[in-house]
Every structure is written in structure tokens, then in C-alpha cells.
Protein backbone atom coordinates (compact mmCIF):
# COMPACT_ATOMS: atom_id res chain seq x y z
CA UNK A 1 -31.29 -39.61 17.52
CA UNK A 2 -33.64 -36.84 18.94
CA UNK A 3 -31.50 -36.44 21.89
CA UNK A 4 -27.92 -36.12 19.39
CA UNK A 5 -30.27 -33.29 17.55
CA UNK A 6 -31.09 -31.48 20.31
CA UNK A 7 -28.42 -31.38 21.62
CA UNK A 8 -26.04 -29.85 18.71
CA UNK A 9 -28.91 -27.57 18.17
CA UNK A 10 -28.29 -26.48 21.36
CA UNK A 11 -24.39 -26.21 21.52
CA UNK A 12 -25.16 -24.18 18.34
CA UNK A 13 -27.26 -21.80 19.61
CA UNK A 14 -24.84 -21.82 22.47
CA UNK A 15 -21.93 -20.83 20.37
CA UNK A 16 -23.57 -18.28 17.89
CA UNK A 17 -24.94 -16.40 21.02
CA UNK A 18 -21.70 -16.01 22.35
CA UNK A 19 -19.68 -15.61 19.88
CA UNK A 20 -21.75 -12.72 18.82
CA UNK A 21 -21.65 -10.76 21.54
CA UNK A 22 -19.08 -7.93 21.59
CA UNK A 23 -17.08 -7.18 24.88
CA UNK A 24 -15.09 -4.66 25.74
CA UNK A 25 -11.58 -4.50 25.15
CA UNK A 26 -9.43 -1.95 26.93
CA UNK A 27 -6.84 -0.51 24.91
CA UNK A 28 -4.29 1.67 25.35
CA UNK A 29 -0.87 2.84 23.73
CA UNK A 30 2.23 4.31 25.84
CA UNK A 31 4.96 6.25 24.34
CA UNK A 32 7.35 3.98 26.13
CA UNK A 33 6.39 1.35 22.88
CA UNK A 34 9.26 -0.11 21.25
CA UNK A 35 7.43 0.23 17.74
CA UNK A 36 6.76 3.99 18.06
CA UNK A 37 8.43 5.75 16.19
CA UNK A 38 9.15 9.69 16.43
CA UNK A 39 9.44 11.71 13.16
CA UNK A 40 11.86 14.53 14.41
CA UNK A 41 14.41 12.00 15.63
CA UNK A 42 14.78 9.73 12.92
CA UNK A 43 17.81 11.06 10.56
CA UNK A 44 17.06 8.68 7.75
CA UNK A 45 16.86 10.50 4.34
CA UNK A 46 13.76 9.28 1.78
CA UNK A 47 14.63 7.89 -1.66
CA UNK A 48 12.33 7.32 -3.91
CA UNK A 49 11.92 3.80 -6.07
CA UNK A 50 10.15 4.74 -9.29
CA UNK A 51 12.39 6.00 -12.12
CA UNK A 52 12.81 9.57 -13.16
CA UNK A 53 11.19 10.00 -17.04
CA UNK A 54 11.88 13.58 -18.64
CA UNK A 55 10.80 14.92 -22.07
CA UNK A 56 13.90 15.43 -24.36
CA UNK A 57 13.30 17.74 -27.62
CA UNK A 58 15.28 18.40 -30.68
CA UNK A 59 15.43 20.53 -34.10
CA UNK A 60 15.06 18.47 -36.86
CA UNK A 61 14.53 19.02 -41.19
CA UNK A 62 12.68 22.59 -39.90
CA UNK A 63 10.49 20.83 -37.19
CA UNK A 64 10.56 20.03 -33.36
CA UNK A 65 10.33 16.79 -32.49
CA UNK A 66 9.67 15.15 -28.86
CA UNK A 67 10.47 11.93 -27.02
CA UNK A 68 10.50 10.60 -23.58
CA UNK A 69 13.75 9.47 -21.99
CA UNK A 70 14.06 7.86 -18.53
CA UNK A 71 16.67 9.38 -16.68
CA UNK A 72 17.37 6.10 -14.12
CA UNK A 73 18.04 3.62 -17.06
CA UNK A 74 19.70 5.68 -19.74
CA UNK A 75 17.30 4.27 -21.91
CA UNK A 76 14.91 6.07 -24.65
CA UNK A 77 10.89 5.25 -24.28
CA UNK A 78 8.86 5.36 -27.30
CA UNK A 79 10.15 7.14 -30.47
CA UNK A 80 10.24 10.59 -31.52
CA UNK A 81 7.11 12.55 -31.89
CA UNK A 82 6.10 15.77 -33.98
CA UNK A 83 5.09 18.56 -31.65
């Protein structure tokens, strides 16, 4: 049983010490890559995904009133506001 400890004490120590060491790692990048990409030569144009959301306003009974509309969906947000 002494020799079964010692032994995975060992291989522990064994593994911790190397595993903990940090070699080198040479790394370079060539501009022959497949993934890079080059910003002048791409001719893709850049939409965005988020909705467009505008204040409308309007004249009403003598006072203005203000409410937010989102352009994308057609839709009204909120209800009308006193300004």
C-alpha cells in the first residue's frame, strides 16, 4: 500500500511539474492565409440589424404632444406624451 502511495504521489508531482511549465511556441501569420481578409477589397456593403426608432410629434387641443415610432415595423411604441 506504501509502494501504490508513493508511487501516485510521484506520477503527480510528475505531471503538475510538467504540465506547468510554459514552452515556447513559435508563431507566425503569412498574408498568403486563407482566413485573412483585406478591407479595401471586399465590396460587401454593411447593413445594420437593429430597427430604426424616430420621435414623431403632433398639434393637438393647443398642445404638442410626442411619441416614439419605429420606422422598421410600422408600428407605434408607447403612447403619446406632453412635451
Amino acid at each position: 500500500m506504501k509502494k501504490l502511495n508513493k508511487a501516485l504521489l510521484i506520477s503527480f508531482l510528475f505531471t503538475f511539474i510538467f504540465s506547468s511549465i510554459n514552452l515556447p511556441i513559435k508563431v507566425s501569420a503569412s498574408s498568403d492565409s486563407k482566413f485573412f481578409i483585406n478591407p479595401a477589397e471586399t465590396n460587401s456593403e454593411i447593413t445594420t440589424c437593429s430597427d430604426t426608432i424616430v420621435w414623431k410629434y403632433k398639434y393637438m387641443n393647443g398642445k404638442y404632444y410626442k411619441r416614439k415610432y419605429n420606422v422598421t415595423k410600422k408600428k407605434w411604441i408607447g403612447s403619446w406624451i406632453p412635451v
